[in-house]
N, C-alpha and C. Protein backbone atom coordinates (compact mmCIF):
# COMPACT_ATOMS: atom_id res chain seq x y z
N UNK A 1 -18.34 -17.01 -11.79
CA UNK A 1 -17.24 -17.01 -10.85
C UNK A 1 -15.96 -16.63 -11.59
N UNK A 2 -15.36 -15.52 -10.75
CA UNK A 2 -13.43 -15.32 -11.49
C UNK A 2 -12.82 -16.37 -12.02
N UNK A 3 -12.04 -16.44 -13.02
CA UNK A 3 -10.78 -17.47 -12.91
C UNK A 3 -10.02 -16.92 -12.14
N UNK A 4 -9.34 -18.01 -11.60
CA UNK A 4 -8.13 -17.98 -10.45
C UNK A 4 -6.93 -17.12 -10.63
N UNK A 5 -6.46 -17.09 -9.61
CA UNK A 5 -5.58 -15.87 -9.55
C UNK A 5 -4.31 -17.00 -9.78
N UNK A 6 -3.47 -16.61 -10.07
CA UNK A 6 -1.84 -17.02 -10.58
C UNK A 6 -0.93 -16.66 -8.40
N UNK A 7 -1.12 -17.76 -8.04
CA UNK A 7 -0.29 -17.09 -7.11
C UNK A 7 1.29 -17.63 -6.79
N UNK A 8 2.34 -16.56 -7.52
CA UNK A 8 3.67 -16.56 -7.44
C UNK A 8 4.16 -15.59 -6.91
N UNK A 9 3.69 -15.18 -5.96
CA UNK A 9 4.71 -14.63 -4.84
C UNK A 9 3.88 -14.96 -2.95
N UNK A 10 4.87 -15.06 -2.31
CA UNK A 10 5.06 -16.02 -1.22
C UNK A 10 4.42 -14.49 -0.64
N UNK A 11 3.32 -14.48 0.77
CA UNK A 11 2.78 -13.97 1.40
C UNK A 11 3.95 -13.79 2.71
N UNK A 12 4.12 -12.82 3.70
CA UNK A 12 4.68 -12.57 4.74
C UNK A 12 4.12 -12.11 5.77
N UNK A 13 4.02 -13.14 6.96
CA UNK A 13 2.99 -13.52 7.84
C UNK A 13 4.06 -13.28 9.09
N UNK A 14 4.16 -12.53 10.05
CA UNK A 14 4.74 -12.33 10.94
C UNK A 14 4.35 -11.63 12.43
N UNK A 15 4.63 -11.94 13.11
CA UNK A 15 3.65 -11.24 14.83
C UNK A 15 4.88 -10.58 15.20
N UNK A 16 4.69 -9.41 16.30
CA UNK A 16 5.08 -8.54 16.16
C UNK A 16 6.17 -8.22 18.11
N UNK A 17 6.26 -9.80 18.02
CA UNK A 17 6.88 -9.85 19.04
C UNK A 17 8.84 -10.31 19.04
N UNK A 18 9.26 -10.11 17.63
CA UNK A 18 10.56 -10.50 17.32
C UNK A 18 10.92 -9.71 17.86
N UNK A 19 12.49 -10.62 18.33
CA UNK A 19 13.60 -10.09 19.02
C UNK A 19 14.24 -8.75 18.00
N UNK A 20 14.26 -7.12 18.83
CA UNK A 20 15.09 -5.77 17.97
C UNK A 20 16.32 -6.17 17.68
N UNK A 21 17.09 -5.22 17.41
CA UNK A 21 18.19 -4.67 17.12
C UNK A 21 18.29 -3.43 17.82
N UNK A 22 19.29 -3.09 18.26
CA UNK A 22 20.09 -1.78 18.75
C UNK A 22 19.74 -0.55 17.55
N UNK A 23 19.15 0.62 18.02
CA UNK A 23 19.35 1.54 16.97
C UNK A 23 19.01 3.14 17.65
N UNK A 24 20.00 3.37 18.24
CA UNK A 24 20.49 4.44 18.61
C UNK A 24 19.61 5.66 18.62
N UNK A 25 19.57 6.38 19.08
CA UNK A 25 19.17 7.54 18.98
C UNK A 25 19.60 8.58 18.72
N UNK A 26 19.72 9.19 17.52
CA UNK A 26 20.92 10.35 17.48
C UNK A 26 21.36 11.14 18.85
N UNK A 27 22.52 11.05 19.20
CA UNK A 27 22.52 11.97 20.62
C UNK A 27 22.28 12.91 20.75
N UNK A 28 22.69 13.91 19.39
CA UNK A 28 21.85 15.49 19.47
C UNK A 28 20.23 15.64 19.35
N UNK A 29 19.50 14.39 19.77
CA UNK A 29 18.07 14.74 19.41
C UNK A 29 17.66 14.36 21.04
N UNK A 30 18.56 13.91 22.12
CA UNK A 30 18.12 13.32 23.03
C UNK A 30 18.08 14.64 24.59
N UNK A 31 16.74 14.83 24.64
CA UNK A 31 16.59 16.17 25.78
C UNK A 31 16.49 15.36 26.86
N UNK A 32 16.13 14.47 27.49
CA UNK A 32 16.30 14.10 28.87
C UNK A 32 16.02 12.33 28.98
N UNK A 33 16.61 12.20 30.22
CA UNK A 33 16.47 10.80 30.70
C UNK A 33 17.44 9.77 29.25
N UNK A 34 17.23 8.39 29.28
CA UNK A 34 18.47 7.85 28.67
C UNK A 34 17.43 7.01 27.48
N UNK A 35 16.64 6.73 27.09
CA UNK A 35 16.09 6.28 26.06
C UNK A 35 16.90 5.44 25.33
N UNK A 36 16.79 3.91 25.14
CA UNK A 36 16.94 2.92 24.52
C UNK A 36 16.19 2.45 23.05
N UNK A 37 16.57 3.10 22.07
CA UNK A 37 15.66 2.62 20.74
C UNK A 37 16.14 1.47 19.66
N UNK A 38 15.51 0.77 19.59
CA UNK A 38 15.42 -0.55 18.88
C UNK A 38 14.71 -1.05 17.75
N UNK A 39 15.24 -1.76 17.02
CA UNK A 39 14.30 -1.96 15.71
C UNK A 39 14.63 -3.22 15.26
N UNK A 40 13.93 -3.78 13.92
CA UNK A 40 14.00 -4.80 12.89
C UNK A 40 13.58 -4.51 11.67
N UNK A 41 14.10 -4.66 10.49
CA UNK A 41 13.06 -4.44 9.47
C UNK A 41 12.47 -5.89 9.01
N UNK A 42 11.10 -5.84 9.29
CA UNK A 42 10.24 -6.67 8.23
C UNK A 42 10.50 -6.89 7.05
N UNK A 43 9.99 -5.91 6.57
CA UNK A 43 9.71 -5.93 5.17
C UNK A 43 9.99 -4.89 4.21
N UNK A 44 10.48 -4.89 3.17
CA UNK A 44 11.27 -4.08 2.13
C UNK A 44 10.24 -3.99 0.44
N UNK A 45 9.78 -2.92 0.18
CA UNK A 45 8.76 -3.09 -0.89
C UNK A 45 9.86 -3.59 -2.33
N UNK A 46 9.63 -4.20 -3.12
CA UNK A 46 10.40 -4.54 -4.13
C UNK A 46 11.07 -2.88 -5.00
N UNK A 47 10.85 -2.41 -4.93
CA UNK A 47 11.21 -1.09 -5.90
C UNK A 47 11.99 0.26 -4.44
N UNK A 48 12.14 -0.49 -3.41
CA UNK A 48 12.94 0.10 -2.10
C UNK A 48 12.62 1.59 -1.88
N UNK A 49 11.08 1.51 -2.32
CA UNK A 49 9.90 3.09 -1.75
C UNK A 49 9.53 2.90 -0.50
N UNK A 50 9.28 1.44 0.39
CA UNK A 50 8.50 1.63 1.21
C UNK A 50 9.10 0.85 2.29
N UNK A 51 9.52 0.63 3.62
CA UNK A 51 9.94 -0.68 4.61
C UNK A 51 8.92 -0.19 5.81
N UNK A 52 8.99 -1.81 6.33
CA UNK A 52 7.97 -1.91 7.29
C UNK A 52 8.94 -2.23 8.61
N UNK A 53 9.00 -1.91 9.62
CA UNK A 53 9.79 -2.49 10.63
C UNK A 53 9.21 -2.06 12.05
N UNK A 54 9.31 -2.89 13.08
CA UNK A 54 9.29 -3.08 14.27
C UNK A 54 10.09 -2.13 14.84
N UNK A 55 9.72 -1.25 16.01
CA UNK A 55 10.34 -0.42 16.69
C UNK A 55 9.59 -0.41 18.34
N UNK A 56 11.13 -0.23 19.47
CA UNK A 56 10.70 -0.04 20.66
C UNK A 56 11.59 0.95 21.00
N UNK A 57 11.05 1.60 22.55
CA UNK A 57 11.78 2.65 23.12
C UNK A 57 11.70 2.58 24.03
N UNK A 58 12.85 2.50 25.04
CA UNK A 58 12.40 2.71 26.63
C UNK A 58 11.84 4.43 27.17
N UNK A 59 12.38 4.76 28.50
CA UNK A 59 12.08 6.30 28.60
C UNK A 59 12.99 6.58 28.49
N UNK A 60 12.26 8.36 28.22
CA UNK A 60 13.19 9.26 27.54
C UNK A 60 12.00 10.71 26.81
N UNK A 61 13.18 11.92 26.75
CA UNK A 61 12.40 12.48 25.82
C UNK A 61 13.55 12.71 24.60
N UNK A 62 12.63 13.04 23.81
CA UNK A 62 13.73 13.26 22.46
C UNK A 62 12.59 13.82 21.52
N UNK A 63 13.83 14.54 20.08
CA UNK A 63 13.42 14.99 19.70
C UNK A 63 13.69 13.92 18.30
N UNK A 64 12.41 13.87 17.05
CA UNK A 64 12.49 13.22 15.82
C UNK A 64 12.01 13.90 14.60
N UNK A 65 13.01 13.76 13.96
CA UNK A 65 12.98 14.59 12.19
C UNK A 65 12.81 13.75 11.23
N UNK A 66 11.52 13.69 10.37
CA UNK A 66 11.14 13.04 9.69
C UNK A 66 11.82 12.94 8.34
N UNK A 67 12.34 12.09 7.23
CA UNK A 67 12.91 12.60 6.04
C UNK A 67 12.39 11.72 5.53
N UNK A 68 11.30 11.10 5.94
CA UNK A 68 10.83 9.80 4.87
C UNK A 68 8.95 10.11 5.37
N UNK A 69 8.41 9.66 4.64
CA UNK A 69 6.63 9.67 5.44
C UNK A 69 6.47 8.76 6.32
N UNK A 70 5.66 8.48 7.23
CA UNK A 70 5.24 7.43 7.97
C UNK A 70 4.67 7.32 8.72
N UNK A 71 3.95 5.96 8.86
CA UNK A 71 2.66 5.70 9.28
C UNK A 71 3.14 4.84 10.26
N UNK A 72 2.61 4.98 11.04
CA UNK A 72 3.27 3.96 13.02
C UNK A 72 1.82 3.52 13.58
N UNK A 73 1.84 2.66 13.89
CA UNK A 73 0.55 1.85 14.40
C UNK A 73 0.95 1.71 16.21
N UNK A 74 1.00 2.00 16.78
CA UNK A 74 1.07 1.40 18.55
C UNK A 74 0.83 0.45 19.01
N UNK A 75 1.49 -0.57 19.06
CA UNK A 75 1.19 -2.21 19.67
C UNK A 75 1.52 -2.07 21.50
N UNK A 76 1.93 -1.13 22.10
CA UNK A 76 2.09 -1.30 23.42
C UNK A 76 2.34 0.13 23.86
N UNK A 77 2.31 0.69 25.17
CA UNK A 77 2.38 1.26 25.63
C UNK A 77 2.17 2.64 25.19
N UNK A 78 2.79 3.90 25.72
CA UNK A 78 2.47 5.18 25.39
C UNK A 78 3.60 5.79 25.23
N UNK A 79 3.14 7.24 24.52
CA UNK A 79 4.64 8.11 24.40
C UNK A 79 2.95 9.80 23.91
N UNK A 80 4.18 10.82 24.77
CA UNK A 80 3.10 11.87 24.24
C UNK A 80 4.25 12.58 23.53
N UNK A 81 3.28 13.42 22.12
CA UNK A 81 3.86 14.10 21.18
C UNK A 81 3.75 15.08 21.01
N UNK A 82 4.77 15.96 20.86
CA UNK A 82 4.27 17.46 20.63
C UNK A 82 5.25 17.64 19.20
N UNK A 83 3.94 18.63 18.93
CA UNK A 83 4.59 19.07 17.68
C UNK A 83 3.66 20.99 17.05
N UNK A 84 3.92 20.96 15.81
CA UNK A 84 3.73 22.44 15.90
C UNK A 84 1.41 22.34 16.06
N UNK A 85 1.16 21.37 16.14
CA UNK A 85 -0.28 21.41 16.49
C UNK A 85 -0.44 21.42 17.76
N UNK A 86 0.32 21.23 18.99
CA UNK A 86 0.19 21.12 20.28
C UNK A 86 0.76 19.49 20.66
N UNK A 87 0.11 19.15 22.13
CA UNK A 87 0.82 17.55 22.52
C UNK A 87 -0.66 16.89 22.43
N UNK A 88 -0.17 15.81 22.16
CA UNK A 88 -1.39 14.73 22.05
C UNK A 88 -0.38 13.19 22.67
N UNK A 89 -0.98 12.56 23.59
CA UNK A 89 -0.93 11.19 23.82
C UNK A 89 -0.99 10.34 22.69
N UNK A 90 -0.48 9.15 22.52
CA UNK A 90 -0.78 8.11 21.69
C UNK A 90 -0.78 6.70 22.26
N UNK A 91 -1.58 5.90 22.17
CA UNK A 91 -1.55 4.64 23.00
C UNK A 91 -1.82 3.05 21.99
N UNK A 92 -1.57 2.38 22.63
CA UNK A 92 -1.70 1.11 21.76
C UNK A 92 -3.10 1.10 21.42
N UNK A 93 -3.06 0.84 19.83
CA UNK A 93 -4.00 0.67 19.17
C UNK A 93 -4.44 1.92 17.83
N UNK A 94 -3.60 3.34 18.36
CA UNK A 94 -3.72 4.40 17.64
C UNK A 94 -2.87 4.14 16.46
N UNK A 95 -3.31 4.66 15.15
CA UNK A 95 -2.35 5.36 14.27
C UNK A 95 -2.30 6.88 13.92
N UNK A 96 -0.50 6.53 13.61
CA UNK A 96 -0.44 8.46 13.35
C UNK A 96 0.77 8.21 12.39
N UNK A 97 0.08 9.34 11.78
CA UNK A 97 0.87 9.55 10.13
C UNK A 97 1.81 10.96 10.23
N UNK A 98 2.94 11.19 9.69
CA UNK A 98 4.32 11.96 9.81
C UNK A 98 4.88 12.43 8.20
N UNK A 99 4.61 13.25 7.83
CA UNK A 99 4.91 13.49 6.40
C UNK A 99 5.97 13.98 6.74
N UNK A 100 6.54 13.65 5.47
CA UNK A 100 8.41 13.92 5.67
C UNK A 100 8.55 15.46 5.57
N UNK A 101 9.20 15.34 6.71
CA UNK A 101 9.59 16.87 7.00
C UNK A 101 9.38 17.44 8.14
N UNK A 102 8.27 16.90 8.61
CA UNK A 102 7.78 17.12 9.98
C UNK A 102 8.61 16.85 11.38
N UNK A 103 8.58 17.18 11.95
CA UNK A 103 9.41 16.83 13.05
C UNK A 103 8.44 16.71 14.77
N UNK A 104 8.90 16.12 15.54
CA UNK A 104 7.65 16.29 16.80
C UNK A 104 8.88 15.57 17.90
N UNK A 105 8.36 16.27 19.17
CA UNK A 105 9.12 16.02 20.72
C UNK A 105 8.37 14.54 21.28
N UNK A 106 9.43 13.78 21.07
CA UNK A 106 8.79 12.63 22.15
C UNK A 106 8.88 12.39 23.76
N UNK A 107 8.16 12.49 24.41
CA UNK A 107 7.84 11.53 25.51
C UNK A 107 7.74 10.62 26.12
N UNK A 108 8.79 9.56 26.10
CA UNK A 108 7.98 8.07 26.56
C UNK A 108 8.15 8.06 28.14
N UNK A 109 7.31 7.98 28.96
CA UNK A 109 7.10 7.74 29.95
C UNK A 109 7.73 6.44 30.70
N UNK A 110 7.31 5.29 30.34
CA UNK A 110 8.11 4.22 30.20
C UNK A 110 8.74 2.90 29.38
N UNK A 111 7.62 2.92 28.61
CA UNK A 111 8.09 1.84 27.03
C UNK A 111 7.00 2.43 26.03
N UNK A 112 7.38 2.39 24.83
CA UNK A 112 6.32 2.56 23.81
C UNK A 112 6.98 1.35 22.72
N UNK A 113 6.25 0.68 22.08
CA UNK A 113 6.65 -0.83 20.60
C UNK A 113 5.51 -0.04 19.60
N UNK A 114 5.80 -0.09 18.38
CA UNK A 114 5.22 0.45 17.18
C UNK A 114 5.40 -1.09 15.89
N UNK A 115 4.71 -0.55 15.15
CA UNK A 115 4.86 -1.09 13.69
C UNK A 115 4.81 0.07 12.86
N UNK A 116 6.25 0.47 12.11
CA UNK A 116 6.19 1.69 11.34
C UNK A 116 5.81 1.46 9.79
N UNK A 117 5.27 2.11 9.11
CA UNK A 117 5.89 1.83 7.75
C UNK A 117 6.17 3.20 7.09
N UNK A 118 7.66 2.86 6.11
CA UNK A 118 8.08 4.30 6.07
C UNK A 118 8.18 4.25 4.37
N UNK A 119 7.52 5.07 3.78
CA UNK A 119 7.33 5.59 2.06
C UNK A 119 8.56 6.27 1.82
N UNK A 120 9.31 6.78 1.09
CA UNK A 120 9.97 7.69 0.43
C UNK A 120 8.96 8.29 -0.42
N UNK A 121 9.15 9.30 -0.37
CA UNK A 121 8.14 10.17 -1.25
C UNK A 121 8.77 9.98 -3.15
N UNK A 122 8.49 10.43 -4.34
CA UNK A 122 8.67 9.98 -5.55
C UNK A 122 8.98 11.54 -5.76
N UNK A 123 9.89 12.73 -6.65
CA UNK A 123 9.44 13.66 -7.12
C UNK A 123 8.33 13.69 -7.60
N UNK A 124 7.30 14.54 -8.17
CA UNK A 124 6.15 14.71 -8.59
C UNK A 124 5.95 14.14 -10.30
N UNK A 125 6.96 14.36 -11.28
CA UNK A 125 7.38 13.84 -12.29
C UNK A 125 7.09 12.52 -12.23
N UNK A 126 7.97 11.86 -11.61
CA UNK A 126 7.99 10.34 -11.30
C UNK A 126 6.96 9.83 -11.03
N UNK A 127 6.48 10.20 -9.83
CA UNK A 127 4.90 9.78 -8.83
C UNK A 127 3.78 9.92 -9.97
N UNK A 128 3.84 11.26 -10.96
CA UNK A 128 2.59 10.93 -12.19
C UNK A 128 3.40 10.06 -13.06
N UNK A 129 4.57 9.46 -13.43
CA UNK A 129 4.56 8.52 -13.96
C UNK A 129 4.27 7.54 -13.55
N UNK A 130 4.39 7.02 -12.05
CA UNK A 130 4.21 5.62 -11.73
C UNK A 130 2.68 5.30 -11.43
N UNK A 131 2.17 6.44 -11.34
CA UNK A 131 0.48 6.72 -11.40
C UNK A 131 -0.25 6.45 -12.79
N UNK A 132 0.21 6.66 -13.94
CA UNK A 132 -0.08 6.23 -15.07
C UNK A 132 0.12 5.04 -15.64
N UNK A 133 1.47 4.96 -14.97
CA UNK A 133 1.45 3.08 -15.29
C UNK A 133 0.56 2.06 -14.79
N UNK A 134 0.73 2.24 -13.31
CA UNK A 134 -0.17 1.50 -12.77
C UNK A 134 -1.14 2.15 -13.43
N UNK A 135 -1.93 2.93 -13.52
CA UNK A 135 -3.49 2.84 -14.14
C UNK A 135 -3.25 1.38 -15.31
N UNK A 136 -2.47 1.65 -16.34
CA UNK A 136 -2.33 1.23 -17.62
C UNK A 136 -2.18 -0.35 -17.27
N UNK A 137 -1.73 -1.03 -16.15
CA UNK A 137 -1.46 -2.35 -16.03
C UNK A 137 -2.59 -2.55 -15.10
N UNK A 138 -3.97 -1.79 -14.44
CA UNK A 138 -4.51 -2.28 -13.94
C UNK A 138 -5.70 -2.66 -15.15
N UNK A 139 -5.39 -1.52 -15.96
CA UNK A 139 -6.81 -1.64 -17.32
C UNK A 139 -6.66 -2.56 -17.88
N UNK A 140 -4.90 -3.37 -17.99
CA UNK A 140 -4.63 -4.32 -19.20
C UNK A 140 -5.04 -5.45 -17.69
N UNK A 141 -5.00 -5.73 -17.29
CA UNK A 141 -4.57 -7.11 -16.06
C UNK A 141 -6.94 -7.32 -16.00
N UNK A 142 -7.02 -5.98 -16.09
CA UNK A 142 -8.94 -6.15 -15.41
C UNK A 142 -9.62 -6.44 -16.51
N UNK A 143 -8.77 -5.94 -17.87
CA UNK A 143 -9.17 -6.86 -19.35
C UNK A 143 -9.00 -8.36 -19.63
N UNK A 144 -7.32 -8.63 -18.91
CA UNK A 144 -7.53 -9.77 -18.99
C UNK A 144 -8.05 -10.60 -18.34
N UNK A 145 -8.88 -10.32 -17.29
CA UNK A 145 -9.44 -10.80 -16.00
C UNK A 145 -10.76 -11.18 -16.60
N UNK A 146 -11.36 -10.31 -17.31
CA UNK A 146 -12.68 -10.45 -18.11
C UNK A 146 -12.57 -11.16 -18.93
N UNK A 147 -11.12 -11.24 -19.98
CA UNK A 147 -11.12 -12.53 -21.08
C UNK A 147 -10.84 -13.88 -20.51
N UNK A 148 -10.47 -13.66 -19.24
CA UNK A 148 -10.64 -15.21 -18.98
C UNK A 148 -11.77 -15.57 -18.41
N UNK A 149 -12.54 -15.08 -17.97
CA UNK A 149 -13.76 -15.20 -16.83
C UNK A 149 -14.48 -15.56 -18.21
N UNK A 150 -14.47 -14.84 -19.25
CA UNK A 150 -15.50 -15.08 -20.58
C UNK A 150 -15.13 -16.60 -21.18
N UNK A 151 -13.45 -16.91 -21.46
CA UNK A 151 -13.24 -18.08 -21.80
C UNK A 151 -13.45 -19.14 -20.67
N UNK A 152 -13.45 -18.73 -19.37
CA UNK A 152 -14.05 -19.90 -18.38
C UNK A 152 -15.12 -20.22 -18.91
N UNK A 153 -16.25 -19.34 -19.05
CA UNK A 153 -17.74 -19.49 -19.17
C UNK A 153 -17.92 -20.16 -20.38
N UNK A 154 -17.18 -20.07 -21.84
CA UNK A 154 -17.18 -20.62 -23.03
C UNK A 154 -16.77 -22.36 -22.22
N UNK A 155 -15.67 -22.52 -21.64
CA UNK A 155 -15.34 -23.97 -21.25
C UNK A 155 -15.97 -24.45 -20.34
N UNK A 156 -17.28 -23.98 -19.61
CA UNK A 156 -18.00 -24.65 -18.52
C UNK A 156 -18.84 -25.11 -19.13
N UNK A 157 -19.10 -24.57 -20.51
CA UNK A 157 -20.77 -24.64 -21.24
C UNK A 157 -21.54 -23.53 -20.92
N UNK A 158 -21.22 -22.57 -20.27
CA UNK A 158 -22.61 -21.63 -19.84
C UNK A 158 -22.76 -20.47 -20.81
N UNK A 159 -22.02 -20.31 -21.52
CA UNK A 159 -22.27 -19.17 -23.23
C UNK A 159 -21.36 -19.77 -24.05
N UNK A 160 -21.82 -19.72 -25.14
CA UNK A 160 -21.33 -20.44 -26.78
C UNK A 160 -21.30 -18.76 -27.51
N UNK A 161 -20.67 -19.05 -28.07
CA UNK A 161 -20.69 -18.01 -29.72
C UNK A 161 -21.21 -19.08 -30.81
N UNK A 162 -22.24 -18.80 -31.32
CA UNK A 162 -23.34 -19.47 -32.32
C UNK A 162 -23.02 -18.36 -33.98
N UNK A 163 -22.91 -18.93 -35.16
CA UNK A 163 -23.30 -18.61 -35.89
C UNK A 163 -24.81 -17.75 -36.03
N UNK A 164 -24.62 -17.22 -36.69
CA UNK A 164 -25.74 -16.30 -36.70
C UNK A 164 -26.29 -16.42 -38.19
N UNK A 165 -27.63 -16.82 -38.94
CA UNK A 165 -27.78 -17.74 -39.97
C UNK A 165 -28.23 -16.40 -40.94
N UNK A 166 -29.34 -15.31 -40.39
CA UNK A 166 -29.52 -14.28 -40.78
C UNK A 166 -29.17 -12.96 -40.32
N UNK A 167 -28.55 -12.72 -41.13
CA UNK A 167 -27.53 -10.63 -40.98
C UNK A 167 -28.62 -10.19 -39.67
N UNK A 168 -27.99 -9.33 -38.93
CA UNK A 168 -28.65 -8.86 -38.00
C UNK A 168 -27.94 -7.26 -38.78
N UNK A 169 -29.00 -6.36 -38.54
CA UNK A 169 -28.38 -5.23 -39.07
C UNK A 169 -28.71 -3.91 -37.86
N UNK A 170 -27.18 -3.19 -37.68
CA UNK A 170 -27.33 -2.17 -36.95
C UNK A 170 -27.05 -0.62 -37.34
N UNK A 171 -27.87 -0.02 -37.27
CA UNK A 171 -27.27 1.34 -37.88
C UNK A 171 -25.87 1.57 -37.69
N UNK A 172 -25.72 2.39 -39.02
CA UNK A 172 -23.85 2.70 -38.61
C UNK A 172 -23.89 4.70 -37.78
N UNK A 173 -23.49 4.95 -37.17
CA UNK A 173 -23.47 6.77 -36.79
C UNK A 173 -22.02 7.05 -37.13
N UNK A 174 -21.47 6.58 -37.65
CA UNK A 174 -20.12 7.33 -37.90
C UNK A 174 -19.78 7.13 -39.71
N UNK A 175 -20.38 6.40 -40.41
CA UNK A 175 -20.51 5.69 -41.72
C UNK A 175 -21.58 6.24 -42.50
N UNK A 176 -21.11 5.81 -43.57
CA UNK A 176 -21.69 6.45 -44.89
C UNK A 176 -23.12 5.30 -45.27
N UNK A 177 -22.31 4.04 -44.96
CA UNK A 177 -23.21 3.00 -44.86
C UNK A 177 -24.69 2.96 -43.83
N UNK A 178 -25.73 2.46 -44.27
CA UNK A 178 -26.40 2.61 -43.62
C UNK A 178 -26.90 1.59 -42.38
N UNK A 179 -26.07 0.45 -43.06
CA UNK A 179 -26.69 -1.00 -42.13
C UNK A 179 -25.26 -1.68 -42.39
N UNK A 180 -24.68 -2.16 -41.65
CA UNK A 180 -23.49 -3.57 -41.45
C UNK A 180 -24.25 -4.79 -41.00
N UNK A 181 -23.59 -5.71 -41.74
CA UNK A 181 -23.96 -7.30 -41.17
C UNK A 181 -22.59 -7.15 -40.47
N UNK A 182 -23.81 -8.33 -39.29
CA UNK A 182 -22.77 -8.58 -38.38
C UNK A 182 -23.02 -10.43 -38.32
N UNK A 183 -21.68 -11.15 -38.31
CA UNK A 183 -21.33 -12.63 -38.65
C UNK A 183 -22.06 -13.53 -37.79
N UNK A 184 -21.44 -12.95 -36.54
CA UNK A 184 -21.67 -13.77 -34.94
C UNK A 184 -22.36 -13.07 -33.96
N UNK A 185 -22.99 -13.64 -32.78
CA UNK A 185 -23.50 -13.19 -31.83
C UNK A 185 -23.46 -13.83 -30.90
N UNK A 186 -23.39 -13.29 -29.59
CA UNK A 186 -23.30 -14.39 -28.29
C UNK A 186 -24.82 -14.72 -27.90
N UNK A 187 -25.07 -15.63 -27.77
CA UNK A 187 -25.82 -16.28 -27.19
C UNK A 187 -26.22 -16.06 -25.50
């Protein structure tokens, strides 16, 4: 069995029925009827790449320009989208993803509520740096995950490191030598 996880940071558990905020619609994006858009932000990633927030809209059509990526989940109602692939409907329960830059004509018929979450993209420089790190802290964190799972097992009783009374000998392939003793062995 793992050793336990260290847990110091507080989980964020929230339903998706909080009271918005007012948040406008640019007026030059608004083609017909009067559309009411509203929001909250949830949640804010620690390094301020990623926020999660609550969004509603009454009717309306309009137009939206993407400058961030994002992923929108549909918790209620509908809105149809057009964009340079043609129009497609979206309804509660769908997701649809928006790479920054993209832009698409909305529709809402009469209400649409979302859960967005919006990335900033990294230059490419950056993004393979923060890609290498994380590799490098997942290799050091899954090493140390194994040295403790090994020192659990040493403190439960279920493997010892035993002296070893006679040399066990293994060929060397990189050495001049032909045989190394080796001290210890796990059991």
């Amino acid at each position: 069995m793992p050793a336990a996880i260290s847990l110091t940071k507080e989980i964020l558990i929230t339903g998706t029925d909080l009271a918005l905020n007012a948040a406008p619609i640019r007026p030059e994006w608004i083609l017909g009827g009067d559309p009411v858009a509203r929001n909250r932000v949830i949640s804010k990633s620690q390094d301020g790449t990623a926020i999660t927030l609550l969004w509603d809209c009454s009717a309306g059509d309009f137009n939206w320009v993407y400058d961030t990526d994002e992923t929108l989940y549909i918790i209620e109602g509908e809105a149809t989208l057009t964009d340079c692939a043609g129009t497609r409907t979206i309804r509660a329960g769908d997701v649809v993803f928006f790479a920054a830059g993209s832009a698409a004509r909305w529709h809402v018929e009469t209400y649409v509520r979302k859960v967005a979450v919006f990335r900033y993209a990294l230059p490419k420089p950056v993004g393979l740096a923060v890609k290498i790190a994380h590799r490098a802290r997942m290799a050091v964190m899954t090493t140390a995950r194994q040295a403790l799972y090994r020192l659990s097992q040493i403190g439960a009783g279920r493997r010892r490191f035993a002296p070893v009374h006679a040399p066990v000998r293994r060929p060397l392939a990189t050495s001049g030598e032909r045989y190394a003793s080796v001290a210890m062995r796990l059991d």
